[in-house]
Protein backbone atom coordinates (compact mmCIF):
# COMPACT_ATOMS: atom_id res chain seq x y z
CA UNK A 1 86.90 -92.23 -4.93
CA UNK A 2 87.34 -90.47 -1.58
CA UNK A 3 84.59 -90.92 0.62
CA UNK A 4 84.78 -91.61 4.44
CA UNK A 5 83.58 -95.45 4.67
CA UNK A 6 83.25 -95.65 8.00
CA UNK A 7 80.33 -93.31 7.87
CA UNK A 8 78.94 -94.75 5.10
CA UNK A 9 75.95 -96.97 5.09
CA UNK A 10 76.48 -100.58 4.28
CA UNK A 11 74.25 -100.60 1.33
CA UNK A 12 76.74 -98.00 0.10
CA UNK A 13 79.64 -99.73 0.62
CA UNK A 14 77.91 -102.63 -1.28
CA UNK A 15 77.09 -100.33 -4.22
CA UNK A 16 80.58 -98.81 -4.42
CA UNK A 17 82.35 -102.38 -4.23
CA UNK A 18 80.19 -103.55 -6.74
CA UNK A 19 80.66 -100.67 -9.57
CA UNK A 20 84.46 -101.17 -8.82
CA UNK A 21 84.56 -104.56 -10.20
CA UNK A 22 82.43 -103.48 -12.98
CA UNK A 23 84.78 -100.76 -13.82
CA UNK A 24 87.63 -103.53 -13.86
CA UNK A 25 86.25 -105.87 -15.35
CA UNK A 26 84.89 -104.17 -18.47
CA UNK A 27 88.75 -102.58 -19.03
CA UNK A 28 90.09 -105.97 -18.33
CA UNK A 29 87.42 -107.51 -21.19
CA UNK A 30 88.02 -104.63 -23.54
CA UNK A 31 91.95 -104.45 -23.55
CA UNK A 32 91.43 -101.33 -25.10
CA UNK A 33 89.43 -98.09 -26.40
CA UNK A 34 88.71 -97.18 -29.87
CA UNK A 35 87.95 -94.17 -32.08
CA UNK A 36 86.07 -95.19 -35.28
CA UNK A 37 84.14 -93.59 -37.92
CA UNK A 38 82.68 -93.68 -41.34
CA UNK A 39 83.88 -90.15 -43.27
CA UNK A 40 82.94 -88.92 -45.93
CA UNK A 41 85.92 -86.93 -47.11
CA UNK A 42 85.21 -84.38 -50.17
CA UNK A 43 87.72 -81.54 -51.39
CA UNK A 44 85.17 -79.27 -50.36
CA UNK A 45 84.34 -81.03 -47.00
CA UNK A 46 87.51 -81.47 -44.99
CA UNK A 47 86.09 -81.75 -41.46
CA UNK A 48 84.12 -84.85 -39.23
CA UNK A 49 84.17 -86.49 -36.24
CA UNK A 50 85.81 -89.93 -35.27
CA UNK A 51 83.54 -90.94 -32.38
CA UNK A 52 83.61 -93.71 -29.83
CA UNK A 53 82.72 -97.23 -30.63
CA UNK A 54 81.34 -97.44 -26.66
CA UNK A 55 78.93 -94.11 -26.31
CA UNK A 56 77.27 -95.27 -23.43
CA UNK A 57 79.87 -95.67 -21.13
CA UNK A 58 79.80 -92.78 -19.04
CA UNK A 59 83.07 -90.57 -19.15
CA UNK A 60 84.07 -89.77 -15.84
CA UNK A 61 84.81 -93.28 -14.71
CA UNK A 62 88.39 -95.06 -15.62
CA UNK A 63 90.26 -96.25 -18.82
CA UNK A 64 87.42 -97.94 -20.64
CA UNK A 65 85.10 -94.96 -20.50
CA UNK A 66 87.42 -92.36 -21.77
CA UNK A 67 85.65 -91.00 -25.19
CA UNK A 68 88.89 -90.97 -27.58
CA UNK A 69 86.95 -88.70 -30.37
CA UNK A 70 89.33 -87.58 -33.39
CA UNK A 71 88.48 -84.80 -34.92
CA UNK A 72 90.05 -83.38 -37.94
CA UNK A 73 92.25 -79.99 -37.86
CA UNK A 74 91.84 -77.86 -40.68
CA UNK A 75 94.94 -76.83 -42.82
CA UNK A 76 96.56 -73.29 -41.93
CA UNK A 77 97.13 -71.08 -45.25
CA UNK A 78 98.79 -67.88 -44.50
CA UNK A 79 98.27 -65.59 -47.44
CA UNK A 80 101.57 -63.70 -48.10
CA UNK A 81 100.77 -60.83 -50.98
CA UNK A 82 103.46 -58.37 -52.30
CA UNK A 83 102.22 -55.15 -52.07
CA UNK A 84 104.53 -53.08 -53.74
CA UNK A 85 104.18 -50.49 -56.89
CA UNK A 86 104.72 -53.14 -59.41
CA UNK A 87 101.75 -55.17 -58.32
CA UNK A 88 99.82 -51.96 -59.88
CA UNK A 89 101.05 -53.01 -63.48
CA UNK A 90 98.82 -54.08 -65.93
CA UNK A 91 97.82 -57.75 -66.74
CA UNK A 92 95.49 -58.26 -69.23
CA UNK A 93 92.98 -56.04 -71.08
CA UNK A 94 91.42 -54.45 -68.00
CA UNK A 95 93.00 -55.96 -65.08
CA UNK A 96 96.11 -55.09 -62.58
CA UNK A 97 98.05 -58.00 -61.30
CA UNK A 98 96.79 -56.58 -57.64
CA UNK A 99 93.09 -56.78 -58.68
CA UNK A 100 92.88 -60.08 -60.41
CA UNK A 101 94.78 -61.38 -57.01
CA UNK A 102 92.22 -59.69 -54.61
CA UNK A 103 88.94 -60.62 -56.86
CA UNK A 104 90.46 -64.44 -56.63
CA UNK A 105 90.92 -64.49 -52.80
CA UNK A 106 87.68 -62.05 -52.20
CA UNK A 107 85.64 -62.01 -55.47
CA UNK A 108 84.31 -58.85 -56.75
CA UNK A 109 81.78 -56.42 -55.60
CA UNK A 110 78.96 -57.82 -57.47
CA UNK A 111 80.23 -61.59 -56.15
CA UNK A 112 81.68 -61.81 -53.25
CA UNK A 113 81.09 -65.20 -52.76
CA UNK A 114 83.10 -66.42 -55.75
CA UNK A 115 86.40 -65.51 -54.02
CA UNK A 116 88.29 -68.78 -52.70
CA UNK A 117 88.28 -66.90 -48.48
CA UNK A 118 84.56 -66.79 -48.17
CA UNK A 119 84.02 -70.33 -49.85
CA UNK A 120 86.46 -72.32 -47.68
CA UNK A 121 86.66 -70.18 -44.30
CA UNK A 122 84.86 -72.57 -42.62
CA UNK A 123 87.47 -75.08 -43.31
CA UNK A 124 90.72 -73.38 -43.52
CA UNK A 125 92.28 -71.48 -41.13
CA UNK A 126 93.04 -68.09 -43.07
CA UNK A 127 95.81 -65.32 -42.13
CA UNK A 128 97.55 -63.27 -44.50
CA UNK A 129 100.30 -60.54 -44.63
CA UNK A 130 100.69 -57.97 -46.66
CA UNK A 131 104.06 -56.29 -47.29
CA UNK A 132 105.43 -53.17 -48.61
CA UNK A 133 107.67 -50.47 -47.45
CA UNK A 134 108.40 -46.62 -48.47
CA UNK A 135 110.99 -46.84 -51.32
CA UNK A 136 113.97 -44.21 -49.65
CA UNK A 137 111.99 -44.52 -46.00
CA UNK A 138 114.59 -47.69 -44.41
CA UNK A 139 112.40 -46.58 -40.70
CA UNK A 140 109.45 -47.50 -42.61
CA UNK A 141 110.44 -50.96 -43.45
CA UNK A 142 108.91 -53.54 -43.54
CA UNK A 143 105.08 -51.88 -43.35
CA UNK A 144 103.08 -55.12 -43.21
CA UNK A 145 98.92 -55.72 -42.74
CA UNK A 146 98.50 -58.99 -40.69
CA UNK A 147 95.66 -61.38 -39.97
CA UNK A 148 96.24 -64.39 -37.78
CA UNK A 149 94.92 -67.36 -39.04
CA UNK A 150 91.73 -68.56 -38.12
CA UNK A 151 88.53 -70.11 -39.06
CA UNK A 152 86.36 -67.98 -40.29
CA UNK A 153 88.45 -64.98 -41.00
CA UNK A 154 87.01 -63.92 -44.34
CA UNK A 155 85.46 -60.64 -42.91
CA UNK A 156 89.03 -59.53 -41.10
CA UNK A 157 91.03 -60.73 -44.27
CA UNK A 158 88.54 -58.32 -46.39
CA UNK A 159 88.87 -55.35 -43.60
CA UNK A 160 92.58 -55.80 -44.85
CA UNK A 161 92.05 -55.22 -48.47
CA UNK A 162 89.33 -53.00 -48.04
CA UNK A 163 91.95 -50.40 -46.07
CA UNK A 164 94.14 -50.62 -48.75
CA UNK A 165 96.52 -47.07 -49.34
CA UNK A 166 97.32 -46.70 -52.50
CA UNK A 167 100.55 -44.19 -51.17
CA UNK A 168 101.58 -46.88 -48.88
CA UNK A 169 102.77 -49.54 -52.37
CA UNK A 170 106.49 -48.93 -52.69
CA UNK A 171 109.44 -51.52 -52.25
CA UNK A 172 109.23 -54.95 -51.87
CA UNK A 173 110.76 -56.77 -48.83
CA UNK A 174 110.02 -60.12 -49.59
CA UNK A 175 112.51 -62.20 -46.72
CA UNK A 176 110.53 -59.77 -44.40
CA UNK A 177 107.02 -60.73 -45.07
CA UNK A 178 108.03 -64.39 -45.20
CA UNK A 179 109.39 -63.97 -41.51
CA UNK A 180 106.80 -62.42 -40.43
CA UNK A 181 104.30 -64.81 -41.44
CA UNK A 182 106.38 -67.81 -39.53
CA UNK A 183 106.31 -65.99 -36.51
CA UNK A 184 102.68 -65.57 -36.60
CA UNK A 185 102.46 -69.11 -37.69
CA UNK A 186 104.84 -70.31 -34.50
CA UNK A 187 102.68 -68.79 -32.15
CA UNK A 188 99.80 -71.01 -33.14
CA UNK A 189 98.40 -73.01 -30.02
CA UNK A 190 97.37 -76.00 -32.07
CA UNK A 191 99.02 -78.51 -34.27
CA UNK A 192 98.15 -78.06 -38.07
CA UNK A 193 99.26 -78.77 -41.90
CA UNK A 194 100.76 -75.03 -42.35
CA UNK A 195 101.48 -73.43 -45.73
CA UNK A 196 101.97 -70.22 -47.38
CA UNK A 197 101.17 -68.66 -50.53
CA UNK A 198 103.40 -66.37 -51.41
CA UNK A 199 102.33 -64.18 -54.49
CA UNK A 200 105.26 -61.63 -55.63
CA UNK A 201 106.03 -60.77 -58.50
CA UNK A 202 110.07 -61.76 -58.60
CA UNK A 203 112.24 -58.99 -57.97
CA UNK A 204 112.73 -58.90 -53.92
CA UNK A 205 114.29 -56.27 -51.76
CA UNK A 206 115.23 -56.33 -48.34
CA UNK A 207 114.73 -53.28 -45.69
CA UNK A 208 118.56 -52.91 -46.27
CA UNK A 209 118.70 -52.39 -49.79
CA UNK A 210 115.53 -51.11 -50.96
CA UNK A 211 116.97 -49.27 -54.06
CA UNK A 212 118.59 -51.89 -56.27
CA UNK A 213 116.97 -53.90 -58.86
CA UNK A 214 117.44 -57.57 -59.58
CA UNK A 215 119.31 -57.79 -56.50
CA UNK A 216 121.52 -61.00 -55.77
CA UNK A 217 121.66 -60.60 -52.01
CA UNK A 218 117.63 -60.16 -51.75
CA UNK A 219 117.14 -62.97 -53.95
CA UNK A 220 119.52 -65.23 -51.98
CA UNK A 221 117.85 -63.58 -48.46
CA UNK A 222 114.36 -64.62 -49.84
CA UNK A 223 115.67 -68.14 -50.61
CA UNK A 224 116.37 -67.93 -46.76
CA UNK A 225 113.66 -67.15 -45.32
CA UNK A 226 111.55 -70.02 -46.97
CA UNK A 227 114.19 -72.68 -46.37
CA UNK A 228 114.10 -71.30 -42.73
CA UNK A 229 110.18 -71.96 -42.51
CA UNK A 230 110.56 -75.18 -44.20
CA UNK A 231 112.95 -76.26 -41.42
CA UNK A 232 109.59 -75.23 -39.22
CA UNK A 233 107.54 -77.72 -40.89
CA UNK A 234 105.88 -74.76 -42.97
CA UNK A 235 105.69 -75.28 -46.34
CA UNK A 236 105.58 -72.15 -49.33
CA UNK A 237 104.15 -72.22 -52.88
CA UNK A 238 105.02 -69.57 -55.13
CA UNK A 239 102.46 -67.76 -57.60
CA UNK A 240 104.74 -65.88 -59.63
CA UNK A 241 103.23 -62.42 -61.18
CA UNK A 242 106.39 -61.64 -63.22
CA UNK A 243 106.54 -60.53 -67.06
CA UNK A 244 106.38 -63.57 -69.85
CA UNK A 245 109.97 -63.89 -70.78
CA UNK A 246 111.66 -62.52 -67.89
CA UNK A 247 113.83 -65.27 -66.98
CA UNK A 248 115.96 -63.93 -64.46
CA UNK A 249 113.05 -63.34 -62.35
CA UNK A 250 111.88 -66.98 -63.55
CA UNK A 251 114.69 -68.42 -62.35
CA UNK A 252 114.59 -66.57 -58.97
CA UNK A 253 110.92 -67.83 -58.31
CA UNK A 254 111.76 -71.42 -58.90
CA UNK A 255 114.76 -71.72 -56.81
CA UNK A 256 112.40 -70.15 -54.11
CA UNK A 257 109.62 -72.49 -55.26
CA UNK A 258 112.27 -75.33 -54.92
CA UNK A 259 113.08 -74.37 -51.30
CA UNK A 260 109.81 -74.29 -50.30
CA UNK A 261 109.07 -77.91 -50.73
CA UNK A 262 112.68 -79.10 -49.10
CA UNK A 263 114.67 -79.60 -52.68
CA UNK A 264 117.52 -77.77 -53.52
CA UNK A 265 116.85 -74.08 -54.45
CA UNK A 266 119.86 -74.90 -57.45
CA UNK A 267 119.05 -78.72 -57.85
CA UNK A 268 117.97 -80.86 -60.51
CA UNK A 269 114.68 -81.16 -59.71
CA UNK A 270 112.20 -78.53 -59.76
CA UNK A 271 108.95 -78.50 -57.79
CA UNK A 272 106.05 -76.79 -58.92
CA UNK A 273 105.78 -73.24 -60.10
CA UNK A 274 102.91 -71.76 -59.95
CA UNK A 275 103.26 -68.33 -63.27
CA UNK A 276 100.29 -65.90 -63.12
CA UNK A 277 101.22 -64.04 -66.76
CA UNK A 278 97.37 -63.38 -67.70
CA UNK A 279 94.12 -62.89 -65.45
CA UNK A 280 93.13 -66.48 -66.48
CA UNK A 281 96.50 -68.17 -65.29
CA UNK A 282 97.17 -66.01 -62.38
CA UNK A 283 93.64 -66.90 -60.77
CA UNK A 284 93.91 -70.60 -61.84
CA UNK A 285 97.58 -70.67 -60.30
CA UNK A 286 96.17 -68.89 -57.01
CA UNK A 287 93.31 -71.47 -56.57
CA UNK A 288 95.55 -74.56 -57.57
CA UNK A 289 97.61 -74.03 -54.41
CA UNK A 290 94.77 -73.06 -52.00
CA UNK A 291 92.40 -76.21 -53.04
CA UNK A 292 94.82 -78.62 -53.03
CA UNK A 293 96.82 -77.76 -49.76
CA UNK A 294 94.00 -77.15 -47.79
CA UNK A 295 92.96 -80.72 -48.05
CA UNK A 296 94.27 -82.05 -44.21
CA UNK A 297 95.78 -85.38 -42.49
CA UNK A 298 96.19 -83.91 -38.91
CA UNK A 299 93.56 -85.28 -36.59
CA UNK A 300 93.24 -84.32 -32.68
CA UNK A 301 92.22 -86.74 -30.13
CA UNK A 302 89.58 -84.60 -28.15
CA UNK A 303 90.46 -84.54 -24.63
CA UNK A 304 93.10 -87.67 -24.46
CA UNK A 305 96.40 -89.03 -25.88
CA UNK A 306 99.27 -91.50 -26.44
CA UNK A 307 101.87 -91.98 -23.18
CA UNK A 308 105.40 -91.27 -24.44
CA UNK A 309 106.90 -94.58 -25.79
CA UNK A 310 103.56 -96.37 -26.12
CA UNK A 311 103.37 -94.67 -29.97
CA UNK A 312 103.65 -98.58 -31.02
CA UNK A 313 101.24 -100.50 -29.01
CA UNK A 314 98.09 -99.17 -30.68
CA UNK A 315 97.27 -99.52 -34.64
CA UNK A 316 96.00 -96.51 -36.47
CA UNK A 317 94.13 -98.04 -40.14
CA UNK A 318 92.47 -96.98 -42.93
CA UNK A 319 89.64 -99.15 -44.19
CA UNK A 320 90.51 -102.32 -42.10
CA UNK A 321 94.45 -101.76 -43.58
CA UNK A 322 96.73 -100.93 -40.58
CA UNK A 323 98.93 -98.50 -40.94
CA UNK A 324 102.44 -98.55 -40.07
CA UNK A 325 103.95 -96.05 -37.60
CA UNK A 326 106.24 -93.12 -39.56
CA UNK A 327 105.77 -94.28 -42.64
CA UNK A 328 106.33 -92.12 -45.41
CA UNK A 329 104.80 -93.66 -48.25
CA UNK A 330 101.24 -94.70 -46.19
CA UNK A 331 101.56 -94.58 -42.40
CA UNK A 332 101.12 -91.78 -39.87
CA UNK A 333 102.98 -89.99 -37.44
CA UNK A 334 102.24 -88.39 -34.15
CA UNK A 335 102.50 -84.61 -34.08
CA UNK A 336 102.03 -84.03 -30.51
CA UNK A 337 100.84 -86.29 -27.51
CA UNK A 338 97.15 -85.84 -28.58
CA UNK A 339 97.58 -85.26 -32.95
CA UNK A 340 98.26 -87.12 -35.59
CA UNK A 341 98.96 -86.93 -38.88
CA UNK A 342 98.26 -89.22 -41.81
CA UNK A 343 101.00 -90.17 -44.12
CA UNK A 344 101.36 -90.64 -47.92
CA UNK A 345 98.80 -92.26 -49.88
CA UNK A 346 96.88 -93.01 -46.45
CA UNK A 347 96.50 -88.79 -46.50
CA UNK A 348 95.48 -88.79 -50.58
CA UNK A 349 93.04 -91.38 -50.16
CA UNK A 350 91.43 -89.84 -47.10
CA UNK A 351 90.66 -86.89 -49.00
CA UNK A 352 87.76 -87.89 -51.69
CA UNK A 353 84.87 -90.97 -50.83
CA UNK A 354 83.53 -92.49 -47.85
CA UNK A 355 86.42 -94.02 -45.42
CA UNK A 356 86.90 -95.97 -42.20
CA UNK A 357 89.58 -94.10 -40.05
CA UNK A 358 90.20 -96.26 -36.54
CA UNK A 359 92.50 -95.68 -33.71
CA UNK A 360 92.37 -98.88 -31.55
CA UNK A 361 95.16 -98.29 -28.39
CA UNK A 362 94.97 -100.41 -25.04
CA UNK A 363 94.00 -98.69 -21.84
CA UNK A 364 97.58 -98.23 -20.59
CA UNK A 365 98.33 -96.34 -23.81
CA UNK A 366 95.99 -93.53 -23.14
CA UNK A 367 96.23 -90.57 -20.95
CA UNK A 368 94.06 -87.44 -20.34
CA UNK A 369 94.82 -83.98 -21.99
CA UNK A 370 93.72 -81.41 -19.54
């Protein structure tokens, strides 16, 4: 505290001496500070507040009054839709493939409210990008529509559809929109679990060859891209829109599906791949991906963190289990000096019932986040 002593009072001196020792003395009883809470984590509810086990402590004093709150950080999904000519085609009885994927995102007219945006914006950050380009127009490649992601987006994500130009669907730069999606994505300030949807219907171009069909060098440019964002920590899910027994474009959307999760786009095993070949599938397939991956691990501590090096002198657990640091299968990890991210079945279990996440760390541990 700076004050001038000498021109203090002596009852003030007294007073000052006397809260000192307090101050030491309840950091040198506590050892530590701790972030607790009861959650109660639903699929449809992805967001609470750890708060302090000491409230009434005031804040502004040392170690054993800082207020280490954890507060969840909701999932990023960035939205990446092909927009070219062939997303025009028919699927089903009275549906295009672009309509049945804009009436799943946004609902319809009559219900809005039934489209997957407006029911989780308040827990997801949204973005999307749209991406087409002028079939024999290489200056007007790629032409993309972009939303950063944020909470509450649903109203900017509709302006997007809403404005749609029929003209303006043409080729189909796939590695393009991908790209520009993780650079949107990199410029986020905060940490968060970040995935893409990428809806196309399986035959890619690239702003260099927007004339050829089934093109090897697209395809192989569009396995790229996603590996590229996967090295960012940015995972993609493919919703296929291609014909039923097309199997060149099949095998196309798996490799990318493949690459998306970190396997081998040629490997042995296949991840998930999401096939939208009627209205039914293609909406199911679209809300598969967005429920389950907006479901987050990543939690902030509000206004503090851990020192470099100290990562293993606190204990993070999960219903009075510790957890162990970086591990895989049912630990967490720290994302940043003030995130952290649940781990394995620690993240599943998290996600559904009422839980007991706690972050004990002694005082030397902690720091401030200005």
């Amino acid at each position: 505290m700076k004050m001038n002593l000498l021109k203090r009072k002596e009852t003030l001196i007294f007073v000052a001496i006397v809260s000192l020792i307090t101050i030491l003395s309840a950091c040198e009883d506590s050892g530590s500070k701790r972030g607790v809470a009861d959650t109660d984590s639903k699929a449809d509810t992805d967001s609470e507040v750890i708060k302090s086990s000491d409230a009434t402590v005031q804040k502004d004093n040392l170690c054993a009054n800082l207020d280490l709150t954890l507060d969840r950080q909701p999932t990023t999904i960035m939205l990446v839709i092909d927009h070219s000519a062939s997303m025009d085609l028919q699927l089903g009885d009275n549906d295009t493939r672009w309509s049945v994927v804009v009436s799943t995102l946004m609902g319809t007219v009559n219900d809005p409210a039934s489209g997957l945006v407006w029911a989780l914006e308040s827990q997801v950050n949204f973005g999307i990008v749209l991406f087409t380009a002028k079939r024999n127009d290489e200056p007007s490649c790629p032409m993309l529509s972009t939303v950063a992601p944020s909470i509450n987006n649903g109203g900017e994500i509709a302006t997007i559809f809403k404005s749609d130009d029929e003209t303006y669907k043409g080729a189909s730069p796939v590695p393009e929109g991908i790209n520009a999606a993780v650079k949107i994505l990199g410029e986020m300030s905060k940490q968060s679990k970040k995935v893409i949807l990428l809806a196309t219907d399986g035959d890619p171009q690239t702003c260099d060859n927007m004339a050829v069909l089934n093109d090897a060098a697209s395809q192989a440019a569009t396995v790229k891209a996603v590996q590229s964002a996967y090295d960012e920590d940015i995972s993609t899910f493919v919703v296929g829109l291609c014909d039923e027994g097309d199997d060149d474009a099949s095998k196309y959307l798996q490799q990318v599906a493949n690459a998306g999760v970190g396997l081998s786009p040629t490997g042995s095993d296949k991840a998930e791949f999401h096939q939208g070949l009627t209205e039914n599938s293609l909406a199911e397939a679209i809300t598969k991906v967005i429920t389950t991956e907006s479901r987050s691990c990543i939690y902030e501590l509000d206004g503090t963190g851990i020192a470099e090096g100290k990562e293993t002198s606190g204990t993070v657990s999960l219903d009075g289990v510790s957890l162990e640091f970086n591990n895989e299968e049912n630990g967490w990890r720290l994302k940043s000096t003030s995130e952290f991210e649940l781990l394995g079945t620690a993240c599943s279990d998290i996600q559904i019932g009422e839980h007991h996440l706690e972050a004990d760390f002694p005082c030397e541990s902690i720091i401030t986040i200005d």
